[in-house]
C-alpha atoms as a PDB file:
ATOM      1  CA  UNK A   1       0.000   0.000   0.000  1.00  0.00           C
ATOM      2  CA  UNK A   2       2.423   2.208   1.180  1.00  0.00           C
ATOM      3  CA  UNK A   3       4.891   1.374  -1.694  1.00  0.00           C
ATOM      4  CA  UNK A   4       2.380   1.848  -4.552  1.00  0.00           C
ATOM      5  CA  UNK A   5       1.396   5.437  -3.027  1.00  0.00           C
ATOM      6  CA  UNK A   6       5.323   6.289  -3.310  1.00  0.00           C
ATOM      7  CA  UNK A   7       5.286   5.283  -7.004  1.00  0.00           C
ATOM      8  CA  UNK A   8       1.964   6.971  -7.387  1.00  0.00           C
ATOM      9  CA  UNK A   9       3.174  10.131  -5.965  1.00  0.00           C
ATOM     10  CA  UNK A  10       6.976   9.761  -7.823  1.00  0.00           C
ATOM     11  CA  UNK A  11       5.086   9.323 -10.774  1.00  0.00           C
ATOM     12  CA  UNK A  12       3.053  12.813 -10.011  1.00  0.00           C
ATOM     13  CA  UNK A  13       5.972  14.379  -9.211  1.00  0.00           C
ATOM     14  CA  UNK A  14       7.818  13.335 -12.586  1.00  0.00           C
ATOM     15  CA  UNK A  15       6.707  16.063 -15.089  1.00  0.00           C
ATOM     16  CA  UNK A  16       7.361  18.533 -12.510  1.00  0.00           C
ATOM     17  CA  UNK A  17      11.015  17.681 -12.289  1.00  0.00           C
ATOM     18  CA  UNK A  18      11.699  17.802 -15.829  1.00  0.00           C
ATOM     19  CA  UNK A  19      10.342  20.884 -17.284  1.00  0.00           C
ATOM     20  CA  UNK A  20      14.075  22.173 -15.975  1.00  0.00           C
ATOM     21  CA  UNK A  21      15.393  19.494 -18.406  1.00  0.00           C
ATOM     22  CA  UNK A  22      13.277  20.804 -21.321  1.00  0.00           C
ATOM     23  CA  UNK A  23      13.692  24.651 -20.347  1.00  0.00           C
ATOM     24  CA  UNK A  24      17.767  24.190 -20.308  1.00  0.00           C
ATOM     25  CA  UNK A  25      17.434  22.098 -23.492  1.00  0.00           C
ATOM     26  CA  UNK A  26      15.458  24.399 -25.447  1.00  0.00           C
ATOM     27  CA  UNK A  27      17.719  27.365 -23.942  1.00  0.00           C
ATOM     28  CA  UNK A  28      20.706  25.019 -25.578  1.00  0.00           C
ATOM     29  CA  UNK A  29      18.988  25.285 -29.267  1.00  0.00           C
ATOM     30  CA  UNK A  30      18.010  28.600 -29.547  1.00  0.00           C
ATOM     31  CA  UNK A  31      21.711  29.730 -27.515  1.00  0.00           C
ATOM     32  CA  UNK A  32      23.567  27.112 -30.468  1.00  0.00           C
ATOM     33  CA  UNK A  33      23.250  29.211 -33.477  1.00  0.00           C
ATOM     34  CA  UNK A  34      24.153  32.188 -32.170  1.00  0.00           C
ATOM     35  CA  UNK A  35      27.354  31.165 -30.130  1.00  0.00           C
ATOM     36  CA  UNK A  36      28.567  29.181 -33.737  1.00  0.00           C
ATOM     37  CA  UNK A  37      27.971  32.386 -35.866  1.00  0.00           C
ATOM     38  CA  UNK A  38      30.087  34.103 -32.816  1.00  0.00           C
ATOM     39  CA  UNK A  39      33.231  31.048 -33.248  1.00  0.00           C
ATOM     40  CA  UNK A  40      33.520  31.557 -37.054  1.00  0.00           C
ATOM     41  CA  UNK A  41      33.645  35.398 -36.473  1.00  0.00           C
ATOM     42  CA  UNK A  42      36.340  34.536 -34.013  1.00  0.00           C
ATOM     43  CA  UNK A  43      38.035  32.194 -36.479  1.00  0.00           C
ATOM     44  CA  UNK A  44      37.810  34.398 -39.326  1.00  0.00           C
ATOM     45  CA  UNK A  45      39.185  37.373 -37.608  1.00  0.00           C
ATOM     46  CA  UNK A  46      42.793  38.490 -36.807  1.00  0.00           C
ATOM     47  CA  UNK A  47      43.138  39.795 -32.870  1.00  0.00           C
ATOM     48  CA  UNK A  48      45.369  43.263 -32.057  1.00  0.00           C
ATOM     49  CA  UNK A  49      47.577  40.405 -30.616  1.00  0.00           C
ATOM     50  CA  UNK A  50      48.269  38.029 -33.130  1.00  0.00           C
ATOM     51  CA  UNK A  51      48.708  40.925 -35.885  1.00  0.00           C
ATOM     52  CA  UNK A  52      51.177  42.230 -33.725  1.00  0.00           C
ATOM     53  CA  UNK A  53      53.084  38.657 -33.362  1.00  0.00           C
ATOM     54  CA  UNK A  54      53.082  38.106 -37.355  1.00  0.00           C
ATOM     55  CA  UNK A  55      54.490  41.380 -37.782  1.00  0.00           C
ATOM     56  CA  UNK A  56      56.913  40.851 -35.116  1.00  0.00           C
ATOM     57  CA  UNK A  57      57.663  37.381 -37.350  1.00  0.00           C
ATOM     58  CA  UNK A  58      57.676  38.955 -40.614  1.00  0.00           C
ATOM     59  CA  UNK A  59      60.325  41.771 -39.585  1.00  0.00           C
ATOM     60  CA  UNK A  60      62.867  39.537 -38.191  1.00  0.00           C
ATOM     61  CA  UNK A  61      62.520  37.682 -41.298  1.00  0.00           C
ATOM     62  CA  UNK A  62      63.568  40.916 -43.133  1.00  0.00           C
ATOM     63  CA  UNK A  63      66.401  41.462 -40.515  1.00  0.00           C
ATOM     64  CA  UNK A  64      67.501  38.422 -41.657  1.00  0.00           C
ATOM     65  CA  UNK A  65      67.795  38.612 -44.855  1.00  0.00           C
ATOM     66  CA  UNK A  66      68.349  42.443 -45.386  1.00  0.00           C
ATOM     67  CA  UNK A  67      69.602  44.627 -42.594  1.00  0.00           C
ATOM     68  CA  UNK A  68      67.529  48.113 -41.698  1.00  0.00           C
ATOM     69  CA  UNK A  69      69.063  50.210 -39.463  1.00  0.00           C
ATOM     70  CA  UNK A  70      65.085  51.538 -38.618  1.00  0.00           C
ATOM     71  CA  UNK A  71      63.670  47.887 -38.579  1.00  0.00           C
ATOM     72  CA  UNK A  72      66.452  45.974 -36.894  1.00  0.00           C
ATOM     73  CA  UNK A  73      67.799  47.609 -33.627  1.00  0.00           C
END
């Protein structure tokens, strides 16, 4: 008796403690499109940073194969 009135009320109590499931996963599929469209702008981008390491790259390079005074000290 007592055991069927647990499963009776665990059943009740079922819907109740997913809707937090389906809230997060629905917050997951609208959330997906945007935060891919915000990676490929990442990818396709060039930071202050790495700009600033490929030029550091691309004038020791020239150091190396031509000496500037301006460039090279």
């Amino acid at each position: 008796m007592i055991r069927s009135a647990v499963l009776i009320a665990g059943t009740a109590l079922l819907p109740l403690a997913l809707q937090g499931c389906v809230a997060r996963t629905a917050y997951n599929v609208a959330r997906a499109p945007i935060q891919a469209g915000s990676k490929a702008a990442d990818w396709a981008t060039v930071s202050g940073d790495e700009a600033d390491r490929e030029r550091g790259r691309e004038l020791r390079r020239k150091c190396k194969e031509r000496y500037d005074p301006y460039y090279c000290e």
